[in-house]
Protein backbone atom coordinates (compact mmCIF):
# COMPACT_ATOMS: atom_id res chain seq x y z
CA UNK A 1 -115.87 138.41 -162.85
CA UNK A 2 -113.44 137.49 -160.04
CA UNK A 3 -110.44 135.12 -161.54
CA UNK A 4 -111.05 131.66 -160.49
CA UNK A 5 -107.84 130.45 -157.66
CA UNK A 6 -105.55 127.65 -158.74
CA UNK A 7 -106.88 124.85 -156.36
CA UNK A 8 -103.72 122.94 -154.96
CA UNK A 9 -103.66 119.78 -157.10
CA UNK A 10 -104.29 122.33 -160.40
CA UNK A 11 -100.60 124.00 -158.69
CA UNK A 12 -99.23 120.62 -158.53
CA UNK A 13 -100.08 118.59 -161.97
CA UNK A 14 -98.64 121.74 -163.43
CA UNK A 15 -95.76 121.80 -161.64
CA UNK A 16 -95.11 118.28 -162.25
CA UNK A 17 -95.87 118.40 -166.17
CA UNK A 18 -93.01 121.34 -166.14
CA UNK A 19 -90.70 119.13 -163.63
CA UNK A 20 -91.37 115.90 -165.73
CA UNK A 21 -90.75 117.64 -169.50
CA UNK A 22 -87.36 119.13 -168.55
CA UNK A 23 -85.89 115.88 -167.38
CA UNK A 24 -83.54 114.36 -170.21
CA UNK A 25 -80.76 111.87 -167.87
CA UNK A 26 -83.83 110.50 -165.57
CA UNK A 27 -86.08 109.30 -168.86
CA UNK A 28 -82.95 107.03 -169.98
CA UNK A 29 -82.85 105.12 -166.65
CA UNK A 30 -84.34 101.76 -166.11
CA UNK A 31 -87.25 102.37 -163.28
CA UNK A 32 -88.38 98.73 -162.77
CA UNK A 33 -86.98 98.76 -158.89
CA UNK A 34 -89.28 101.94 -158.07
CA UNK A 35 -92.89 99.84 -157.24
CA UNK A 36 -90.39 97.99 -154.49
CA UNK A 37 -90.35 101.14 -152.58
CA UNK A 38 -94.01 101.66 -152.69
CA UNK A 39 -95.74 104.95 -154.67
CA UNK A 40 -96.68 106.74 -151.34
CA UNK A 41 -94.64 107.45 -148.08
CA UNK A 42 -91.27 106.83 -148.80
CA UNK A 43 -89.16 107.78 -146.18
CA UNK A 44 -85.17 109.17 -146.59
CA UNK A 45 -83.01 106.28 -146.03
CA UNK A 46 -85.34 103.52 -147.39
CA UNK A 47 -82.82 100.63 -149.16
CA UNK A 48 -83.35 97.60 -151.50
CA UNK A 49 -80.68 94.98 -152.83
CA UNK A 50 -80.61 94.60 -156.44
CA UNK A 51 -79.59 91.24 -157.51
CA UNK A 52 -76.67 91.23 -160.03
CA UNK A 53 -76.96 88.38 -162.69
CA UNK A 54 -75.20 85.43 -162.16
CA UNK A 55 -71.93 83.96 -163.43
CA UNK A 56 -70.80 80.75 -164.25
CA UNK A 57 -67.43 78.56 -165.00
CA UNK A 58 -67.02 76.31 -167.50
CA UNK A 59 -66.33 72.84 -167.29
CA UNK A 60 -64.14 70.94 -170.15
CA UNK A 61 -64.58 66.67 -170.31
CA UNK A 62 -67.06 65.15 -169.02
CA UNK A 63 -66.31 64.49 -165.16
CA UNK A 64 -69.39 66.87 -162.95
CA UNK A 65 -67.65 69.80 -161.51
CA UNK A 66 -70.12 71.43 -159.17
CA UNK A 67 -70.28 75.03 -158.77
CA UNK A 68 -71.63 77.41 -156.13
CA UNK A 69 -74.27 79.70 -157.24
CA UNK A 70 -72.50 83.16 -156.36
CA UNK A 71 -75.22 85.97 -156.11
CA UNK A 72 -73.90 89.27 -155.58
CA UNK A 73 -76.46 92.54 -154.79
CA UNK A 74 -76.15 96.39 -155.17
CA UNK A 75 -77.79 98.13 -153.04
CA UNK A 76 -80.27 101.00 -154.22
CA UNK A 77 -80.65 103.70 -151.47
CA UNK A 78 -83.24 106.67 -151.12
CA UNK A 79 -80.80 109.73 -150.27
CA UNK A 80 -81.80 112.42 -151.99
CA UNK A 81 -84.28 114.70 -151.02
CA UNK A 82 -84.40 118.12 -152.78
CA UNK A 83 -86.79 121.20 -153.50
CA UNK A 84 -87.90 124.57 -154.24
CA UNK A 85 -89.00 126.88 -151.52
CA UNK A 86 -90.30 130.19 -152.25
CA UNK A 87 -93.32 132.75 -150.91
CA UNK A 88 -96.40 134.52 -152.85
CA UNK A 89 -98.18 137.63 -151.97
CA UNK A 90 -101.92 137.58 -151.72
CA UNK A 91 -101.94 139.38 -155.03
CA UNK A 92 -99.46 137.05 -156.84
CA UNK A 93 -101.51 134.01 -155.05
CA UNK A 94 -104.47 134.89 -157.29
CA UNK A 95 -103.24 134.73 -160.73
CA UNK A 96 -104.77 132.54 -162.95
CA UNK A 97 -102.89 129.20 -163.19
CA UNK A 98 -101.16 129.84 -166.91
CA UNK A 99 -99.48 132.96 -165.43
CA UNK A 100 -98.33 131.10 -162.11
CA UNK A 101 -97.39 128.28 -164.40
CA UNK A 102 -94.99 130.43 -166.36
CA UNK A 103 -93.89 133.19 -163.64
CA UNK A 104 -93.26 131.23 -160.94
CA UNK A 105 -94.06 127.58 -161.48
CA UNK A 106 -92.13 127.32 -164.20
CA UNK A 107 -88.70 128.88 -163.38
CA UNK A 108 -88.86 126.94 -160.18
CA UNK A 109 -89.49 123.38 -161.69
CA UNK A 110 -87.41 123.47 -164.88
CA UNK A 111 -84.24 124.21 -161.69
CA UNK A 112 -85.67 121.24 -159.75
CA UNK A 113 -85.36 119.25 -162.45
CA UNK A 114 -81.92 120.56 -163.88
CA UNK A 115 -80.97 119.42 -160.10
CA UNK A 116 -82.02 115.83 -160.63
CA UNK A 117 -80.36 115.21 -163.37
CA UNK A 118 -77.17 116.45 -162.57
CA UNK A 119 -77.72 114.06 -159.96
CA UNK A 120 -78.16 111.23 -161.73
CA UNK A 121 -74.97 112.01 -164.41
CA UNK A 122 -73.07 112.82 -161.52
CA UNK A 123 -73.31 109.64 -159.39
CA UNK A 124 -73.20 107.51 -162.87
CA UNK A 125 -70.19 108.86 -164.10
CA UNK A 126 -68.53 108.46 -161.00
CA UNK A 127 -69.19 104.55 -160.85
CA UNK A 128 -68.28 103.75 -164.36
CA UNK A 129 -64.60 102.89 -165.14
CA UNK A 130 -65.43 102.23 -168.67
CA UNK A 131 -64.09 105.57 -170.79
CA UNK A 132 -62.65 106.76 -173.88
CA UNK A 133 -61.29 110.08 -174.96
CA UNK A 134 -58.45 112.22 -173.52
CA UNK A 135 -59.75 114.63 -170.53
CA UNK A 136 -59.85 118.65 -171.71
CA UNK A 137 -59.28 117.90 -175.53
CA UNK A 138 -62.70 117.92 -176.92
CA UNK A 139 -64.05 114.39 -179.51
CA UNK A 140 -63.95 116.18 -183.14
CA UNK A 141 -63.84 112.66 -185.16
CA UNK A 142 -66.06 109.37 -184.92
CA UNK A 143 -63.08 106.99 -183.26
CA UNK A 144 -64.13 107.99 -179.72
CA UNK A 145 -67.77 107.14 -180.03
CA UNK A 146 -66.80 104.36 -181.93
CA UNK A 147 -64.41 103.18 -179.37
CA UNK A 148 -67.17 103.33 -177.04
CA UNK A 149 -69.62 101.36 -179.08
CA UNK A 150 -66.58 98.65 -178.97
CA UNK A 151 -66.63 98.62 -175.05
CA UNK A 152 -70.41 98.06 -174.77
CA UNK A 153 -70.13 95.66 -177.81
CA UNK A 154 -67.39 93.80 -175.42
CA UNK A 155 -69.59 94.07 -172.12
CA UNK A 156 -72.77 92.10 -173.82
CA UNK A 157 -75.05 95.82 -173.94
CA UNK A 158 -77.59 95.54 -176.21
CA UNK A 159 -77.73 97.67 -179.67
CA UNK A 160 -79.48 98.88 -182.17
CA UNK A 161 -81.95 101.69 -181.91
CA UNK A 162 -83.33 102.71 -178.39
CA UNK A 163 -80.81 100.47 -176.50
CA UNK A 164 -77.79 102.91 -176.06
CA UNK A 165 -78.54 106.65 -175.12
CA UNK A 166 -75.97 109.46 -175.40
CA UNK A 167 -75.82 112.08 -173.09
CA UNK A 168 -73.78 115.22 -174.48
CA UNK A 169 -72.90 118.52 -173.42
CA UNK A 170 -73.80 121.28 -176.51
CA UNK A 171 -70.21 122.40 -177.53
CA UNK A 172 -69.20 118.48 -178.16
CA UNK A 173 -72.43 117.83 -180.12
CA UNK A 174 -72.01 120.80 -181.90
CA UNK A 175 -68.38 120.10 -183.11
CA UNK A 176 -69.42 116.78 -184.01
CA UNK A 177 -72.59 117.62 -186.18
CA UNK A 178 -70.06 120.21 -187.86
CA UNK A 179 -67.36 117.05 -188.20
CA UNK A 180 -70.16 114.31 -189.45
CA UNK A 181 -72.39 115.90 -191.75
CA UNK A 182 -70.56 115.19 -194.98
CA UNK A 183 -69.56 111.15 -194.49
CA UNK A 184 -72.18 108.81 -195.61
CA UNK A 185 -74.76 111.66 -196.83
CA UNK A 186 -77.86 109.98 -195.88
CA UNK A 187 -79.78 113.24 -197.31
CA UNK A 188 -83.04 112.82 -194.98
CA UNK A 189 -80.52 112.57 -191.74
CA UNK A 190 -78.61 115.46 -192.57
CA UNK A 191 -81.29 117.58 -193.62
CA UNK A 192 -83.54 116.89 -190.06
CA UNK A 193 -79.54 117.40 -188.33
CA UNK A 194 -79.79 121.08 -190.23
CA UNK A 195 -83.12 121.71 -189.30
CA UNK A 196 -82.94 121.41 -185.69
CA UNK A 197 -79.44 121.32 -184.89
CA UNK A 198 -79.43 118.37 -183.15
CA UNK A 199 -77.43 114.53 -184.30
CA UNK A 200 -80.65 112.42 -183.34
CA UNK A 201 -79.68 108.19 -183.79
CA UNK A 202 -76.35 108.28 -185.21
CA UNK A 203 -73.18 105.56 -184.53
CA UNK A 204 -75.06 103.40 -182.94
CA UNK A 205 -76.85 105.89 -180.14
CA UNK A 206 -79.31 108.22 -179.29
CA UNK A 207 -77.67 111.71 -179.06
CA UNK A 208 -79.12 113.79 -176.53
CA UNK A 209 -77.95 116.70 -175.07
CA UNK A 210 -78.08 117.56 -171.39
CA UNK A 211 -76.80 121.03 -170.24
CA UNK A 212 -76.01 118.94 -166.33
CA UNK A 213 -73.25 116.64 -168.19
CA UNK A 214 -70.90 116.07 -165.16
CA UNK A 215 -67.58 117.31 -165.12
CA UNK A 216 -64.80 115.80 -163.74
CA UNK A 217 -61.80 117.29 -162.06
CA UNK A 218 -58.54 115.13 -162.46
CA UNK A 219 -56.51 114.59 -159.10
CA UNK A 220 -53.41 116.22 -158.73
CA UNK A 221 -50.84 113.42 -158.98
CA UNK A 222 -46.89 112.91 -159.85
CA UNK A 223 -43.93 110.07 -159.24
CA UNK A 224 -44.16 107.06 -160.87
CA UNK A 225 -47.12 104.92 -159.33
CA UNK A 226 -46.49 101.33 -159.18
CA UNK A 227 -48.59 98.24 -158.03
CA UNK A 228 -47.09 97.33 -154.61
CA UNK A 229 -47.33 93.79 -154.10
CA UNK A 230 -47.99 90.82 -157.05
CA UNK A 231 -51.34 89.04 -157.04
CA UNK A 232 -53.40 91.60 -155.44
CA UNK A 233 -57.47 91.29 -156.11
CA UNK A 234 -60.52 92.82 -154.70
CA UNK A 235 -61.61 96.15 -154.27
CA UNK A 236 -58.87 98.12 -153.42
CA UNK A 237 -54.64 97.95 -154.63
CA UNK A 238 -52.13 98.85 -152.83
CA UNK A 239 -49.40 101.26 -154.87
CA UNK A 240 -46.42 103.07 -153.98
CA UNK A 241 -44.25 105.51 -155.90
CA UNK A 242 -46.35 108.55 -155.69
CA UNK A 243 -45.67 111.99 -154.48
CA UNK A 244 -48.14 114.47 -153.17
CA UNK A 245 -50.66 112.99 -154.92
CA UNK A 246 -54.31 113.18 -154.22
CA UNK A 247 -56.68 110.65 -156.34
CA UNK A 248 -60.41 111.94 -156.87
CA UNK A 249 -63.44 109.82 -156.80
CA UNK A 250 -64.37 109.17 -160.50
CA UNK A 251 -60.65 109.13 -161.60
CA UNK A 252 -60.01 105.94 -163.81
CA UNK A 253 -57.24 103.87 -163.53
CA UNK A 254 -55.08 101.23 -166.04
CA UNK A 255 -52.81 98.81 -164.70
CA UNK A 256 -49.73 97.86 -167.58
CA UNK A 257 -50.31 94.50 -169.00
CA UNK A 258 -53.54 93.71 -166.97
CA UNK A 259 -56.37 93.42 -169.75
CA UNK A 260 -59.83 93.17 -169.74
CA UNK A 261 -61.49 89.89 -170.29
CA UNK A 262 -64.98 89.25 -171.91
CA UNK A 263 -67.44 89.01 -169.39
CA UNK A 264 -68.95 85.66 -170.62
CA UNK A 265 -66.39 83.62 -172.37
CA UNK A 266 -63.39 85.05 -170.81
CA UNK A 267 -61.49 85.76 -173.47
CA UNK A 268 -58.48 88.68 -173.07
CA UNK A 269 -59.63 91.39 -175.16
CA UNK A 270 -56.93 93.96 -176.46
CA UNK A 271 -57.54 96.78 -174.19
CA UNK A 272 -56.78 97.10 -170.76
CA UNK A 273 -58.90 96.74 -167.80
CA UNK A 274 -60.56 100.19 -166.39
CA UNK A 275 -60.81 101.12 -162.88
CA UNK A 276 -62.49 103.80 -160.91
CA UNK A 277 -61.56 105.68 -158.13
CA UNK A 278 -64.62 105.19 -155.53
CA UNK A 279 -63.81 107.60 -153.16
CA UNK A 280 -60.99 110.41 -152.63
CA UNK A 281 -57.76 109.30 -151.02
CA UNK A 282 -54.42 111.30 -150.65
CA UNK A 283 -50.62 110.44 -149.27
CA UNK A 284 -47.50 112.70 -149.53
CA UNK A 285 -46.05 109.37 -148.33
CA UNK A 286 -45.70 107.69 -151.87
CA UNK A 287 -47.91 104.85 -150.71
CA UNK A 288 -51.64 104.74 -151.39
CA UNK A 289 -54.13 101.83 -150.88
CA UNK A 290 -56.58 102.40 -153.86
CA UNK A 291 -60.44 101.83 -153.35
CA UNK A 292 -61.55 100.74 -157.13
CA UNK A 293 -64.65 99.45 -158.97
CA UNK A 294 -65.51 97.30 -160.49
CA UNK A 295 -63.34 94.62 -157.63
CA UNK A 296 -60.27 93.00 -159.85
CA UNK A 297 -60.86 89.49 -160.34
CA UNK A 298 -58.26 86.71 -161.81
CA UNK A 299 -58.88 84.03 -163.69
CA UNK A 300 -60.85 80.84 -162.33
CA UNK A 301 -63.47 82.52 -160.92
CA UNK A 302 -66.80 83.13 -162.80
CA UNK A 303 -66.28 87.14 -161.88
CA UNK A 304 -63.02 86.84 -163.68
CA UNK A 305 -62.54 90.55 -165.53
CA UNK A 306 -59.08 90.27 -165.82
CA UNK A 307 -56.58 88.28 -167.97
CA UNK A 308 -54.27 88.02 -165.30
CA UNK A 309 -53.43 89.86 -161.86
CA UNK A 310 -51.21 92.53 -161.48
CA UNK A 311 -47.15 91.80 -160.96
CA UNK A 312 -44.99 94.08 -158.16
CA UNK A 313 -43.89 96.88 -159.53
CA UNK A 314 -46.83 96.96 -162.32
CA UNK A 315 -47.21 100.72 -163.56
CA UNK A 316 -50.55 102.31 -162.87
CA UNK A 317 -52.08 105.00 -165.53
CA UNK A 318 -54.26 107.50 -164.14
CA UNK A 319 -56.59 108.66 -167.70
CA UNK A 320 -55.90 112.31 -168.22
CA UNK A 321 -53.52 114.74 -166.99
CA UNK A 322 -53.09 115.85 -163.40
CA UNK A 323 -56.13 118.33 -162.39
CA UNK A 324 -57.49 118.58 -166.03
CA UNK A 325 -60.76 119.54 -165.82
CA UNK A 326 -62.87 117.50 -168.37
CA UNK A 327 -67.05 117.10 -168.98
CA UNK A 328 -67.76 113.36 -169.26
CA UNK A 329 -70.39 112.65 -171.99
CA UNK A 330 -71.89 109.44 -171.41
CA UNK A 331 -73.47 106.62 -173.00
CA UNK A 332 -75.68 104.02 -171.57
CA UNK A 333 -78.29 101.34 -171.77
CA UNK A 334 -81.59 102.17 -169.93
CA UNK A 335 -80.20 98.97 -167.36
CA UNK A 336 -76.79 100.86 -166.40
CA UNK A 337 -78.09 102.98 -164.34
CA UNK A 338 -81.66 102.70 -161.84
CA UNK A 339 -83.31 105.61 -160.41
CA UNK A 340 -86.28 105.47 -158.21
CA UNK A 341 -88.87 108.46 -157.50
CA UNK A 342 -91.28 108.23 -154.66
CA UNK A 343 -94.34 109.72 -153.41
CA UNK A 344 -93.91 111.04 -150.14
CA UNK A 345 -96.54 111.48 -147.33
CA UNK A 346 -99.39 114.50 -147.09
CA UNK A 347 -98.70 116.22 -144.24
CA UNK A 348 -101.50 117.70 -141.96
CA UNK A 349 -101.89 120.83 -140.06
CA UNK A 350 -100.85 123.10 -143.55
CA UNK A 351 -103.30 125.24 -145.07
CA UNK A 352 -103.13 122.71 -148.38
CA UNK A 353 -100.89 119.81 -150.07
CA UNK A 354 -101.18 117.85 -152.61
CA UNK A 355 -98.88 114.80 -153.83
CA UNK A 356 -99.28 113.72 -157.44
CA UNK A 357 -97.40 110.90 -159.21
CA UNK A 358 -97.58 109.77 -162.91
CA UNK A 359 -98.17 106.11 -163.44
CA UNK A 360 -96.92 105.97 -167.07
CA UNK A 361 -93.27 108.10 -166.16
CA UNK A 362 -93.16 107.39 -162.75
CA UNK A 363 -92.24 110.77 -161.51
CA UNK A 364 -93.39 112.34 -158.35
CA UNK A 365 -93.61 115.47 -156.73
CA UNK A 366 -95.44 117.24 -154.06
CA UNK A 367 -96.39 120.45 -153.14
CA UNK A 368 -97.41 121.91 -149.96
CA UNK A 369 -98.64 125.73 -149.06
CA UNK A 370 -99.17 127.61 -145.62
CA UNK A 371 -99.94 130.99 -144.86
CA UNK A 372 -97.46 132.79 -142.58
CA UNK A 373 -99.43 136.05 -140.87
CA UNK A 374 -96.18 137.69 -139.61
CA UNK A 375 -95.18 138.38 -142.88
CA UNK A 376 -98.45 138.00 -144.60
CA UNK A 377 -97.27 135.82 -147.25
CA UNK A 378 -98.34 132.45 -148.94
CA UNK A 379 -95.55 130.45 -148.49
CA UNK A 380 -94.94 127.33 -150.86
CA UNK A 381 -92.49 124.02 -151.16
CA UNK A 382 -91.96 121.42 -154.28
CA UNK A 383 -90.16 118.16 -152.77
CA UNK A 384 -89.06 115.33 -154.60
CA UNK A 385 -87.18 112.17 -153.28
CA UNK A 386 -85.71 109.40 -154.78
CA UNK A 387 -82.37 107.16 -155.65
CA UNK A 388 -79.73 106.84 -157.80
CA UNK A 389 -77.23 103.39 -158.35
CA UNK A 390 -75.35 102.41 -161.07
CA UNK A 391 -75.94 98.57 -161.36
CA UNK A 392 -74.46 97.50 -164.14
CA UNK A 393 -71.76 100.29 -165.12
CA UNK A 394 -70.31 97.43 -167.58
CA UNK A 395 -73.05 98.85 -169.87
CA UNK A 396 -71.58 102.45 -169.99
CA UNK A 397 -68.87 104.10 -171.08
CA UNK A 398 -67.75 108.27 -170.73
CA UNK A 399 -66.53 109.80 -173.78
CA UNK A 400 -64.34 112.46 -171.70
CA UNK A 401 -64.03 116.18 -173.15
């Protein structure tokens, strides 16, 4: 009896159950902004603004002291379009779907989805300032993940269980299950950690590990970097004193004596404010205007993050060692970062195509399948769109490597 062919949505729900399983980085992102888009025809460049919570001053006595209601957005932009593209013979066409599924679906989706989620790491990591850890020496004690428990703690993130997510590469989780197994001996823990190898809810955090942990390559940098002028706020700082230096996007930045402030009350904490690098900038001049993020804010303003501006001359710390080369574990609350999937449109004029989207996970794909007679082959493309932004980085924190 002649093998019954894979009909085009069969080809699709199974590639999207592969695409959907692999992803570990997209499952830990808040997804409320996706319906805003719409579920079907989504179109490259397609924006929203995301409203950022309010904040507030606080009057003392009992005179009225009006305040403007200051609402600030992000912006959440559809830029990324990416696929799989690849050809079947007649004879390969007619395999029975569990053997497309794992000789050719398979292979194809589990990339795909590796792709997305280095996506979503990458452009994370690179909008938070908040990190811990010393670039190229890898965490083999609890202070660092600690440390970053005490920056969320700071920034208002939620904890307990399911509210902060870890995203590891293997070797750090692997020197720290080797480091942790023998401190507070809760027997059932350790024995599931030996089992399967893996941490599970420990410190505070969900330990997962994801192979497309970004990376991050320290600038090359030297001289002795200096704030330029006293007083300076906003987004960007002008310094001097460097020499050849080039500063890469997702470098973080200290500023001597400038500390960070608690978000609600104000209050000067006892570390000092982080800063990242938003975009790559170089001088062999010795002067650099600095694009940052989060904006540096001074007191008397109910954005203050800041104890108190910068002075002239104020030395700026770059974290980590010119050009070290360092993975960036993460950890986040689900509300750090939003991601939106979209369906995209059906096209006509192919032989078959087929879009499917899952309600409960909110992942999309589609697939789409022509027959080329010059070369007599079935040729086939996954696509899958969608948008990354990091709106409230506050709630996340690298653990460099």
């Amino acid at each position: 009896m002649a093998n019954t062919l894979p009909t085009v949505d069969d080809i699709t729900l199974s590639g999207l159950d592969v695409f959907e399983n692999t992803l570990v980085a997209l499952k830990k992102c808040s997804r409320k902004h996706e319906g805003a888009f719409g579920q079907r025809g989504g179109k490259i460049g397609d924006t929203r603004r995301i409203r950022k919570p309010a904040q507030f001053t606080v009057r003392s006595g009992q005179a009225w002291a009006g305040q403007n209601i200051e609402e600030q957005y992000d912006t959440l932009t559809i830029n990324y379009q990416k696929g799989i593209d690849f050809s079947m013979s007649s004879v390969e066409r007619r395999l029975d779907l569990n053997s497309m599924t794992d000789q050719i679906l398979k292979p194809a989706l589990v990339r795909l989805a590796n792709e997305v989620d280095a996506d979503i790491l990458e452009v994370a990591t690179k909008r938070i300032a908040n990190a811990v850890g010393t670039p190229g020496t890898a965490p083999s004690t609890t202070a660092v993940f600690l440390a970053a428990g005490r920056i969320l703690t700071n920034n208002t993130c939620p904890r307990g269980r399911g509210q902060r997510h870890l995203m590891l590469e293997a070797e750090t989780e692997e020197s720290m299950i080797a480091a942790l197994q023998g401190l507070f001996n809760p027997t059932g823990t350790i024995g599931k950690q030996y089992d399967t190898a893996e941490m599970g809810y420990a410190l505070g955090m969900e330990w997962n590990v994801d192979q497309n942990v970004y990376s991050h390559t320290v600038g090359t940098f030297s001289g002795t970097p200096l704030v330029n002028v006293g007083g300076q706020s906003g987004g960007d700082i002008d310094t001097d004193g460097w020499t050849s230096t080039t500063l890469n996007e997702g470098d973080v930045l200290t500023f001597d004596g400038v500390f960070a402030v608690n978000p609600v009350t104000k209050a000067t904490l006892g570390n000092l404010a982080q800063f990242v690098v938003t975009a790559q900038i170089s001088d062999t001049a010795g002067a650099i205007n600095v694009p940052i993020s989060p904006s540096m804010v001074g007191p008397g303003s109910p954005f203050q993050n800041v104890a108190g501006l910068p002075a002239n001359n104020t030395p700026v710390n770059v974290l980590g060692a010119s050009a070290t080369v360092s993975p960036q574990n993460v950890v986040w609350n689900k509300e750090a970062v939003t991601v939106a999937v979209i369906g995209l449109e059906k096209p006509e004029g192919v032989n078959q195509a087929s879009v499917k989207y899952d309600d409960q996970s909110g992942v999309g794909i589609r697939y789409i399948e022509w027959y080329d007679g010059d070369s007599d082959l079935w040729k086939s493309r996954f696509d899958v769109v969608y948008g990354i932004l990091a709106q409230r980085p506050e709630w996340a924190c690298r653990i460099a490597a």
